[in-house]
C-alpha atoms as a PDB file:
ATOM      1  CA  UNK A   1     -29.945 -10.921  42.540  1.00  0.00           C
ATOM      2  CA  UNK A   2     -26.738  -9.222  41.638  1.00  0.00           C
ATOM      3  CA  UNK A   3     -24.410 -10.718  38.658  1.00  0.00           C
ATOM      4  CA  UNK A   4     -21.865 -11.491  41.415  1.00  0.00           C
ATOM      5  CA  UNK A   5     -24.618 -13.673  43.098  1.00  0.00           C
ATOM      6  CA  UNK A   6     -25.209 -15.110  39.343  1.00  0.00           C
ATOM      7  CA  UNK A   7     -22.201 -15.674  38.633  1.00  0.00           C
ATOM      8  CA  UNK A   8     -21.062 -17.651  42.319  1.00  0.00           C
ATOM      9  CA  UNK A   9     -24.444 -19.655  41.431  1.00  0.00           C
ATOM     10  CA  UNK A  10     -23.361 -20.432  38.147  1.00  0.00           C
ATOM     11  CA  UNK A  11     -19.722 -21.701  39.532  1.00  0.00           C
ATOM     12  CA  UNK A  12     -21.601 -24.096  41.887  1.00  0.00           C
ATOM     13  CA  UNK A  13     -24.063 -25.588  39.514  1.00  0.00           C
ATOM     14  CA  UNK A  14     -20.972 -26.162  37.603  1.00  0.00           C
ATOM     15  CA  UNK A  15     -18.856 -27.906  39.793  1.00  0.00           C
ATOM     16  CA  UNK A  16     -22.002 -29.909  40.666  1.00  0.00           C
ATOM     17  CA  UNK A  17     -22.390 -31.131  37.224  1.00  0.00           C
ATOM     18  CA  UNK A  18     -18.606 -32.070  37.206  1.00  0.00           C
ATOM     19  CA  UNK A  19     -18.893 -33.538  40.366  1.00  0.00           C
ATOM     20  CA  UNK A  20     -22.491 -35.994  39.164  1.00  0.00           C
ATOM     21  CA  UNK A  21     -20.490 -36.679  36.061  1.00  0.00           C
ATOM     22  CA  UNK A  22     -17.501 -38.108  37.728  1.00  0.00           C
ATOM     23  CA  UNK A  23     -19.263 -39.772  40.370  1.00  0.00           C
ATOM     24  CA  UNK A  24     -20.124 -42.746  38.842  1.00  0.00           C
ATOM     25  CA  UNK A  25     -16.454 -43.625  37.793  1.00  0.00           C
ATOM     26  CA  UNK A  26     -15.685 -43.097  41.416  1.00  0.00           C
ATOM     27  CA  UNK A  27     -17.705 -45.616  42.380  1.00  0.00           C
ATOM     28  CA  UNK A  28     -17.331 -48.160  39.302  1.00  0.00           C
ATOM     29  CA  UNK A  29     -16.320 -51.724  41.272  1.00  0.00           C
ATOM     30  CA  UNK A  30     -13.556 -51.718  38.161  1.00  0.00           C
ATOM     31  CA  UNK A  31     -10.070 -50.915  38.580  1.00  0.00           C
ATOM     32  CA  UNK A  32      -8.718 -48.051  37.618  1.00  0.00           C
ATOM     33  CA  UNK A  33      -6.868 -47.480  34.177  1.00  0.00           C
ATOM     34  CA  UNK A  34      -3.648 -45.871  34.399  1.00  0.00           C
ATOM     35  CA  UNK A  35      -4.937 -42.974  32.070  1.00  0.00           C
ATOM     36  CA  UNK A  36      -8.484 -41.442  34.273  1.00  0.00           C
ATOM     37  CA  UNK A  37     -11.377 -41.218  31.294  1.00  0.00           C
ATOM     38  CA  UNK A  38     -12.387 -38.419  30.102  1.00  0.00           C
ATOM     39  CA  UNK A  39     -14.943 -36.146  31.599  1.00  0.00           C
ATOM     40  CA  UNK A  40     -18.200 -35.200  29.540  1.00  0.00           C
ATOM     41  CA  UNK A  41     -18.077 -31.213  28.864  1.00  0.00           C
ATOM     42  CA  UNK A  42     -21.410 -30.734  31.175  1.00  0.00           C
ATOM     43  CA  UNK A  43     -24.110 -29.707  29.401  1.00  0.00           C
ATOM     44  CA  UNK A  44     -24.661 -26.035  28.935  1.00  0.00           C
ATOM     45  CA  UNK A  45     -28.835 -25.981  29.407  1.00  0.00           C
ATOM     46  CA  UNK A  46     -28.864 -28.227  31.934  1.00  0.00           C
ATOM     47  CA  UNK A  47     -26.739 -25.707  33.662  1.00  0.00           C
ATOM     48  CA  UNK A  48     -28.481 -22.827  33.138  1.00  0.00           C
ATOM     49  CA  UNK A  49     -31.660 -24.707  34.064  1.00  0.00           C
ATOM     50  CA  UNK A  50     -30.062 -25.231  37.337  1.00  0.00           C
ATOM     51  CA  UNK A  51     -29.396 -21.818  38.126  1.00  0.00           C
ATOM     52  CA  UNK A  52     -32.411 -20.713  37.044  1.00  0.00           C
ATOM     53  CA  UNK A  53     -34.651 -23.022  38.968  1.00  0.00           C
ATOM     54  CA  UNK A  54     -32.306 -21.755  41.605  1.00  0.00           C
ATOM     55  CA  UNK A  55     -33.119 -17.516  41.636  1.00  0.00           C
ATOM     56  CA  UNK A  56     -35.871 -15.940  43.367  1.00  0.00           C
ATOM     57  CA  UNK A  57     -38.853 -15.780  40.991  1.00  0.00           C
ATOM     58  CA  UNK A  58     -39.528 -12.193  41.879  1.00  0.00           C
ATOM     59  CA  UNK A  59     -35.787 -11.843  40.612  1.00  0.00           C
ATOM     60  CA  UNK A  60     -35.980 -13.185  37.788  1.00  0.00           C
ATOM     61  CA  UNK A  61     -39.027 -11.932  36.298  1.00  0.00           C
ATOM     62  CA  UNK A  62     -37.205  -8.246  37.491  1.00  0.00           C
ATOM     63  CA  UNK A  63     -34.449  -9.226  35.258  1.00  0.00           C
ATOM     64  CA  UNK A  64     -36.553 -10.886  32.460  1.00  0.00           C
ATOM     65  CA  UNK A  65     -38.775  -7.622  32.171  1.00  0.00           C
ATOM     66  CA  UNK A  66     -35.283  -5.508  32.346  1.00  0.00           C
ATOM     67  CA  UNK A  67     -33.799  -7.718  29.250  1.00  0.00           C
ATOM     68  CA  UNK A  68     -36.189  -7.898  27.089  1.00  0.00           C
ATOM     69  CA  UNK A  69     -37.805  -3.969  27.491  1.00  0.00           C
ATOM     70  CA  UNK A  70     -34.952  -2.680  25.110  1.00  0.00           C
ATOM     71  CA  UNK A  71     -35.577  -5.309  22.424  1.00  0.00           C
ATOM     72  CA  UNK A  72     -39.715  -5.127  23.025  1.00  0.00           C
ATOM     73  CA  UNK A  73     -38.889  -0.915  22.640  1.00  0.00           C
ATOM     74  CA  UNK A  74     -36.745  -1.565  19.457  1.00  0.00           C
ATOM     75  CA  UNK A  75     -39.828  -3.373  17.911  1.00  0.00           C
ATOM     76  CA  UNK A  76     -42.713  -1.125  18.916  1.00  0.00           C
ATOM     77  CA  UNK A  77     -40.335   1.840  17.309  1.00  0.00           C
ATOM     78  CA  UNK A  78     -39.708  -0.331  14.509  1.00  0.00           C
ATOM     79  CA  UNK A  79     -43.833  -0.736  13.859  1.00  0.00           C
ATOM     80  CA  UNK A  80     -44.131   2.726  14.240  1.00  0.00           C
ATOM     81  CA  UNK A  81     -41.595   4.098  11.969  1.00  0.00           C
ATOM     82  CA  UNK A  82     -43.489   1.772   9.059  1.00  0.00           C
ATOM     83  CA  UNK A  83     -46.670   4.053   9.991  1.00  0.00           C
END
């Protein structure tokens, strides 16, 4: 999964948040105020939880492995260096 794909997955799962959170005004049997309420900011994990539960699994363990190597690396070389 490329970052473009990411990203274009990460632009839908927001604008289906938005779309959940304004939903039930839409359909509230009460008029209308002059003024529409405000929206909830969606929330940020439940976002990324969305997106995630969305990738390939064999993708994102690729990517997991690929982000954390350099910071597992910086802490074997750490260890050593106290040797």
């Amino acid at each position: 999964m490329t970052e473009q794909a990411i990203r274009e997955e990460a632009a839908q799962a927001v604008e289906e948040v938005a779309y959940e959170a304004e939903a039930p005004v839409a359909q509230s049997s009460q008029p209308q105020a002059a003024e529409p309420a405000p929206v909830a900011a969606p929330n940020v994990d439940d976002v990324v939880a969305k997106v995630l539960s969305r990738m390939d699994p064999s993708a994102l363990q690729a990517m997991t492995r690929e982000l954390l190597k350099p910071v597992i690396e910086s802490i074997v070389r750490e260890e050593l260096n106290k040797k």
